[in-house]
C-alpha atoms as a PDB file:
ATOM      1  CA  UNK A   1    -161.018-108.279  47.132  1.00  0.00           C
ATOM      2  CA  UNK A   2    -157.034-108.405  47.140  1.00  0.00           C
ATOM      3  CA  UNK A   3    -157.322-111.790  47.713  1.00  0.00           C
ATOM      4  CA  UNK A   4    -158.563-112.256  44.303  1.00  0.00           C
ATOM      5  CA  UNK A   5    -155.415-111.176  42.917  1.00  0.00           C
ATOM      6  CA  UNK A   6    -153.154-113.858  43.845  1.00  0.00           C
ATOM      7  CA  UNK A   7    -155.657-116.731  42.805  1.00  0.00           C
ATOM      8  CA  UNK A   8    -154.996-118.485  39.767  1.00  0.00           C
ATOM      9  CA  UNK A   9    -157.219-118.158  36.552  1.00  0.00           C
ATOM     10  CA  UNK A  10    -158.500-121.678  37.582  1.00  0.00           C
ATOM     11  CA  UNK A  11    -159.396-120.594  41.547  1.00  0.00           C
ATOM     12  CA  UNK A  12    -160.998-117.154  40.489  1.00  0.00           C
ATOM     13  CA  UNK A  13    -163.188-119.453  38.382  1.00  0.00           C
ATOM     14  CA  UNK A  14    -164.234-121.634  41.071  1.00  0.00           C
ATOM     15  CA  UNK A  15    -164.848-119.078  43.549  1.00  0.00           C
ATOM     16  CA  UNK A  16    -166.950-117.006  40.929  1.00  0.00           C
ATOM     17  CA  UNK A  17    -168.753-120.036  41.041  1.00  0.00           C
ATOM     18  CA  UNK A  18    -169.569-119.737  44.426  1.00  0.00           C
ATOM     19  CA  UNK A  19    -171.952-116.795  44.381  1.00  0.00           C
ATOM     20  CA  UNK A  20    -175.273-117.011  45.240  1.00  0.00           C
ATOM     21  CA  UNK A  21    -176.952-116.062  41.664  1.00  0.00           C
ATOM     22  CA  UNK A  22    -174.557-118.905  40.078  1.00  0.00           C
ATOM     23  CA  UNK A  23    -175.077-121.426  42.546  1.00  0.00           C
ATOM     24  CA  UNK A  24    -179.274-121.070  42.216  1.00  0.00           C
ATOM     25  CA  UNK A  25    -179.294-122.409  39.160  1.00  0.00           C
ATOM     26  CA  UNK A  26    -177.792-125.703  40.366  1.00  0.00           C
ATOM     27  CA  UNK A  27    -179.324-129.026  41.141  1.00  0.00           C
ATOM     28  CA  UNK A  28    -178.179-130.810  44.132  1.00  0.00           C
ATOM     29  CA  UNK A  29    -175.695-133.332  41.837  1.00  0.00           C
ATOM     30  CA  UNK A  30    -173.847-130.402  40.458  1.00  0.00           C
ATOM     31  CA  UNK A  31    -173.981-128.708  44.038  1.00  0.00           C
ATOM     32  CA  UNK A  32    -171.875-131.673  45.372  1.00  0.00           C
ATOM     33  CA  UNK A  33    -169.286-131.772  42.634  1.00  0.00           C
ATOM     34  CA  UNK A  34    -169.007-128.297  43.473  1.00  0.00           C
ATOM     35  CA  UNK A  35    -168.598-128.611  46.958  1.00  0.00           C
ATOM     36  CA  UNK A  36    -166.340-131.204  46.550  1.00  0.00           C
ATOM     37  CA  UNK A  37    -164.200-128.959  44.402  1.00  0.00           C
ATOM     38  CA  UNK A  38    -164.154-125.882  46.820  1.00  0.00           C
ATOM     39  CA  UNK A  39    -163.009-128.356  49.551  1.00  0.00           C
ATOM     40  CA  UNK A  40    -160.196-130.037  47.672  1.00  0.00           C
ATOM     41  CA  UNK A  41    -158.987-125.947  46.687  1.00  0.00           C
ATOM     42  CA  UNK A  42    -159.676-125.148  51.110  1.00  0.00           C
ATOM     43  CA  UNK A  43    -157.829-128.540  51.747  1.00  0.00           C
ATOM     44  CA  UNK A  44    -155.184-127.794  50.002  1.00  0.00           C
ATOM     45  CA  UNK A  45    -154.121-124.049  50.785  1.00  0.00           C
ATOM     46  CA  UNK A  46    -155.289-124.745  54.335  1.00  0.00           C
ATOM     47  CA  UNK A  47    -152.531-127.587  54.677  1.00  0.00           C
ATOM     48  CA  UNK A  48    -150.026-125.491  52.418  1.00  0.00           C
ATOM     49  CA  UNK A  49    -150.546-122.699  55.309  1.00  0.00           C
ATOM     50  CA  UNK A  50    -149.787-124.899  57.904  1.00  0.00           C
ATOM     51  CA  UNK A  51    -146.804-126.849  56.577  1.00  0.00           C
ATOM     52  CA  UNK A  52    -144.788-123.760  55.123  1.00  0.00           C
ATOM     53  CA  UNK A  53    -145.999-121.756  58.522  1.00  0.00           C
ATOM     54  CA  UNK A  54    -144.509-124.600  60.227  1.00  0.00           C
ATOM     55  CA  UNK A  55    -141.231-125.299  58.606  1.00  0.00           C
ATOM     56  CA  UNK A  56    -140.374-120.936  58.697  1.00  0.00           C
ATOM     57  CA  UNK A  57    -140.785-121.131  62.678  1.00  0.00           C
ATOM     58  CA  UNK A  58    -137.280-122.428  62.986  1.00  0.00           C
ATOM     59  CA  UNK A  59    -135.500-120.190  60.012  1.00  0.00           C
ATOM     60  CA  UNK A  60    -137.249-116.478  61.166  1.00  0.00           C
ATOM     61  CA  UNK A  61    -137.317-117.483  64.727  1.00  0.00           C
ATOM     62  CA  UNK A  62    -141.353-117.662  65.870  1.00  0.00           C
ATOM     63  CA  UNK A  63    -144.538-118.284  64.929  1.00  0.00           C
ATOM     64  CA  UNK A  64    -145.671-114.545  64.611  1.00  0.00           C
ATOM     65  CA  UNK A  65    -143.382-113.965  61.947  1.00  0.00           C
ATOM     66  CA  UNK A  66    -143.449-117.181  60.442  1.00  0.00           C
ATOM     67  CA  UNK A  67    -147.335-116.073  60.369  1.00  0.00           C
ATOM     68  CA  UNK A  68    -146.425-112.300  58.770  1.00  0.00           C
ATOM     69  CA  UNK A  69    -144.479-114.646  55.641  1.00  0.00           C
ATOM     70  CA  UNK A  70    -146.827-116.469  55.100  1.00  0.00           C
ATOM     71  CA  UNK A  71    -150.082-114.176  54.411  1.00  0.00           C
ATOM     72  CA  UNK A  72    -150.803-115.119  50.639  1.00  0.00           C
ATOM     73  CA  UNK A  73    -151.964-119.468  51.529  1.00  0.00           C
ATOM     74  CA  UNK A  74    -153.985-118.287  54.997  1.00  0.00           C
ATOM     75  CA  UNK A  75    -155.635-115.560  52.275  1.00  0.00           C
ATOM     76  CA  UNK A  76    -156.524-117.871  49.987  1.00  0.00           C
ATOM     77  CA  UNK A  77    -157.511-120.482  52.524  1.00  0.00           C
ATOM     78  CA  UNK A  78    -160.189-118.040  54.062  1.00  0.00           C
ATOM     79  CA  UNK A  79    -161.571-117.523  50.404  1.00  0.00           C
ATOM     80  CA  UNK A  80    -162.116-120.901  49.789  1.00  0.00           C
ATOM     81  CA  UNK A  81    -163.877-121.398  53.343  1.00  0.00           C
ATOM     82  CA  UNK A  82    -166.214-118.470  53.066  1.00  0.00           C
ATOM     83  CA  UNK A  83    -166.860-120.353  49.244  1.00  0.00           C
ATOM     84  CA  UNK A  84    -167.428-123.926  50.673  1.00  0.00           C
ATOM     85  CA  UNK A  85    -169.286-121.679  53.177  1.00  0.00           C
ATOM     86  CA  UNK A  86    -171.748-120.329  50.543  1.00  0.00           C
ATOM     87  CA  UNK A  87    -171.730-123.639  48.528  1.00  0.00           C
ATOM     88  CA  UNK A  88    -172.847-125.710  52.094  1.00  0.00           C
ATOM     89  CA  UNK A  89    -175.888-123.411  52.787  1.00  0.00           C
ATOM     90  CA  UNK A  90    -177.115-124.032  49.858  1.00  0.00           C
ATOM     91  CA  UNK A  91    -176.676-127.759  49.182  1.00  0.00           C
ATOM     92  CA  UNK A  92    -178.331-127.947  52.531  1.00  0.00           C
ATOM     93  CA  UNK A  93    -181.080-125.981  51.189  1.00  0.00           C
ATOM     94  CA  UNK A  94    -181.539-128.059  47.898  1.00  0.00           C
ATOM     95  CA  UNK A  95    -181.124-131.224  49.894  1.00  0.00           C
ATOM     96  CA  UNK A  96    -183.320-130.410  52.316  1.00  0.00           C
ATOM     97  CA  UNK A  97    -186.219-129.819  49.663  1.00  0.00           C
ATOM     98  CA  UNK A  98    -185.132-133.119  47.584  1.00  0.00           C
ATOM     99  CA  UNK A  99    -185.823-135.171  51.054  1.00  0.00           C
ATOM    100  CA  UNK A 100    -188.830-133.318  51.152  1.00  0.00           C
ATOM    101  CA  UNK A 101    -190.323-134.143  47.482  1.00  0.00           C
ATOM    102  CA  UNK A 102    -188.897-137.481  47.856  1.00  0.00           C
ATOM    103  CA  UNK A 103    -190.945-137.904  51.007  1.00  0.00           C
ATOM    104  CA  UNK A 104    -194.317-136.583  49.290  1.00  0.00           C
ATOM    105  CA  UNK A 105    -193.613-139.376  46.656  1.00  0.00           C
ATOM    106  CA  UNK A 106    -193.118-142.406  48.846  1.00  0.00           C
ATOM    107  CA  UNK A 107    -196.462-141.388  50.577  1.00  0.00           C
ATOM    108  CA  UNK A 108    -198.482-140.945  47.266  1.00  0.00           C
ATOM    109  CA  UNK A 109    -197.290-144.076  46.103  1.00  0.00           C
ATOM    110  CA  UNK A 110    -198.390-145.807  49.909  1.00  0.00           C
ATOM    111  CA  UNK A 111    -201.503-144.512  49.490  1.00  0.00           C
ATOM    112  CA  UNK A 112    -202.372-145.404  46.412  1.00  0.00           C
ATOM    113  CA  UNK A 113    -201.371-149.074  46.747  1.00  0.00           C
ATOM    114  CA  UNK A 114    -202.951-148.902  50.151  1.00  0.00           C
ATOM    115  CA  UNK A 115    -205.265-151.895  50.462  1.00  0.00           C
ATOM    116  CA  UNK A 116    -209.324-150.426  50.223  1.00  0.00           C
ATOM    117  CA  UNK A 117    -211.043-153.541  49.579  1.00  0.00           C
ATOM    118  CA  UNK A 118    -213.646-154.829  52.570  1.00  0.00           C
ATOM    119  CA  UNK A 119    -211.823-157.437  54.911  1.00  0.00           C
ATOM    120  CA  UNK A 120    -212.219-161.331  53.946  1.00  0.00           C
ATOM    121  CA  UNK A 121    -214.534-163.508  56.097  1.00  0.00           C
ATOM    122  CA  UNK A 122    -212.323-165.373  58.270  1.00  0.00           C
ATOM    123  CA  UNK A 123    -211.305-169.237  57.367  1.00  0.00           C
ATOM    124  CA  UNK A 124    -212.548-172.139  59.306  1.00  0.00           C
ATOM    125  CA  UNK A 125    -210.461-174.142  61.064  1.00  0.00           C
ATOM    126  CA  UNK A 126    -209.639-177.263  59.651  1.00  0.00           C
ATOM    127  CA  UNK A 127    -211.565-180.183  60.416  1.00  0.00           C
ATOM    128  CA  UNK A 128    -208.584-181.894  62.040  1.00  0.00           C
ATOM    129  CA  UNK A 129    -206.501-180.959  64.334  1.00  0.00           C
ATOM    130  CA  UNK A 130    -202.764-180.858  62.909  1.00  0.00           C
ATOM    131  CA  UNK A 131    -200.224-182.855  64.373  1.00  0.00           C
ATOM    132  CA  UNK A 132    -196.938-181.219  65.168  1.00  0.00           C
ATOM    133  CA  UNK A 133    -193.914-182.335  63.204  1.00  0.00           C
ATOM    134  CA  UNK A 134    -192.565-184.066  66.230  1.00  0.00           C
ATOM    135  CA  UNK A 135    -192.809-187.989  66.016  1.00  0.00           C
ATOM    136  CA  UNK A 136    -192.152-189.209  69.168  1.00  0.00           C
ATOM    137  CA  UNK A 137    -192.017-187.419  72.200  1.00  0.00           C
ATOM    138  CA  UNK A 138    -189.273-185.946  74.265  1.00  0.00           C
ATOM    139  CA  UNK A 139    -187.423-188.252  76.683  1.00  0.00           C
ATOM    140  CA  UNK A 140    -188.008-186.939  80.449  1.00  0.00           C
ATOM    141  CA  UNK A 141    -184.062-187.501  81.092  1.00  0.00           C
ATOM    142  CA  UNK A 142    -183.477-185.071  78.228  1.00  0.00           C
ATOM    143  CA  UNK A 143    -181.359-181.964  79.510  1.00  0.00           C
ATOM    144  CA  UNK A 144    -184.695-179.677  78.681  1.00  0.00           C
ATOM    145  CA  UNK A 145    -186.851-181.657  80.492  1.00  0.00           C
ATOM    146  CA  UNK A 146    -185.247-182.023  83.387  1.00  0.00           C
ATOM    147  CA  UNK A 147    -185.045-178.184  83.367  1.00  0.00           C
ATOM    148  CA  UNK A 148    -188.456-177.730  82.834  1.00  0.00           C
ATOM    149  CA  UNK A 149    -189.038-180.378  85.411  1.00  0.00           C
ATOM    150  CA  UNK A 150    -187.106-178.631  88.541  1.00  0.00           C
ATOM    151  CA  UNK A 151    -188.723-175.220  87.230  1.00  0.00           C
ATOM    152  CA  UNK A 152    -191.782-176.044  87.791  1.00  0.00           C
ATOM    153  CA  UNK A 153    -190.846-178.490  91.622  1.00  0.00           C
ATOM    154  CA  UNK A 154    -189.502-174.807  92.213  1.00  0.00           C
ATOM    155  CA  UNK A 155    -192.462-172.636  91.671  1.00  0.00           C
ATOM    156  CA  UNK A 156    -194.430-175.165  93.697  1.00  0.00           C
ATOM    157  CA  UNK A 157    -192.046-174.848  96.030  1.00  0.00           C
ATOM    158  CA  UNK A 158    -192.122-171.126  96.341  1.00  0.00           C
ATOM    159  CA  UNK A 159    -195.702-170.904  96.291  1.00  0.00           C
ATOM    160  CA  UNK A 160    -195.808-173.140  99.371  1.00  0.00           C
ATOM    161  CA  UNK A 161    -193.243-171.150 101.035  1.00  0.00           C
ATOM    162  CA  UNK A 162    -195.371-167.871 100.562  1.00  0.00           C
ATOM    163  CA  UNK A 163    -198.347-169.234 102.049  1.00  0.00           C
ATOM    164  CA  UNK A 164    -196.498-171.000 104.729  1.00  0.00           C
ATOM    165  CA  UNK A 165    -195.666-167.460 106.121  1.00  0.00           C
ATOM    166  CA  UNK A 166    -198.795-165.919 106.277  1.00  0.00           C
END
């Protein structure tokens, strides 16, 4: 590719990385610094096209020439998206199969400390009856039983009502 002529020693390094053969042998921790890499290089050109593209619109006089000067970052930007491209399919791939085995594990392990022993007989109850914590019993002018007071006068009430109109 022409592209591949204007890339650094560096970039042609980290795009050869990028090919499906190299990136097999890869586990999904080296996939991600990898990915990270190619989209830092994408980042970077990507921006570069768009700022120089930018500032030439006013000196050449439009965006389709500013465009035509400015062929070598938007090159090198779609070489680094077709890598992160390559590098993404398979990190999902690998990452997909890691939640997989990871999955498998968890339910080995639940299974095995599953519970298989034969259910206990069930306690008696205690031969007294326990006493709540409370001491002494709530005041009826307390706020929540004067609540539960009217509550219940209005059920009554609506009860009464309801059978009233039959």
């Amino acid at each position: 590719m022409a592209v591949e002529n204007t890339l650094t020693e560096a970039e042609r390094l980290l795009v050869r990385d990028t090919a499906v053969d190299q990136l097999a042998g890869l586990d999904e921790d080296q996939l991600l610094d990898l990915h990270a890499r190619v989209r830092r290089a994408r980042n970077k050109y990507t921006g570069l096209y768009r700022r120089q593209g930018a500032a030439k619109v006013s000196t050449v006089g439009g965006r389709g020439k500013a465009a035509e000067k400015n062929t070598r970052n938007r090159d090198k930007a779609e070489a680094f998206e077709d890598a992160l491209a390559r590098v993404s399919r398979r990190l999902a791939v690998v990452a997909r199969e890691s939640a997989l085995a990871l999955k498998a594990e968890r339910l080995e392990s639940a299974r095995a400390a599953r519970n298989t022993a034969p259910p206990a007989a069930a306690r008696k109850p205690a031969a007294t009856p326990r006493r709540s914590q409370r001491t002494q019993p709530t005041p009826a002018s307390a706020p929540a039983a004067r609540k539960r007071h009217a509550s219940t006068r209005a059920t009554g009430a609506r009860r009464q009502a309801a059978r009233d109109t039959r």
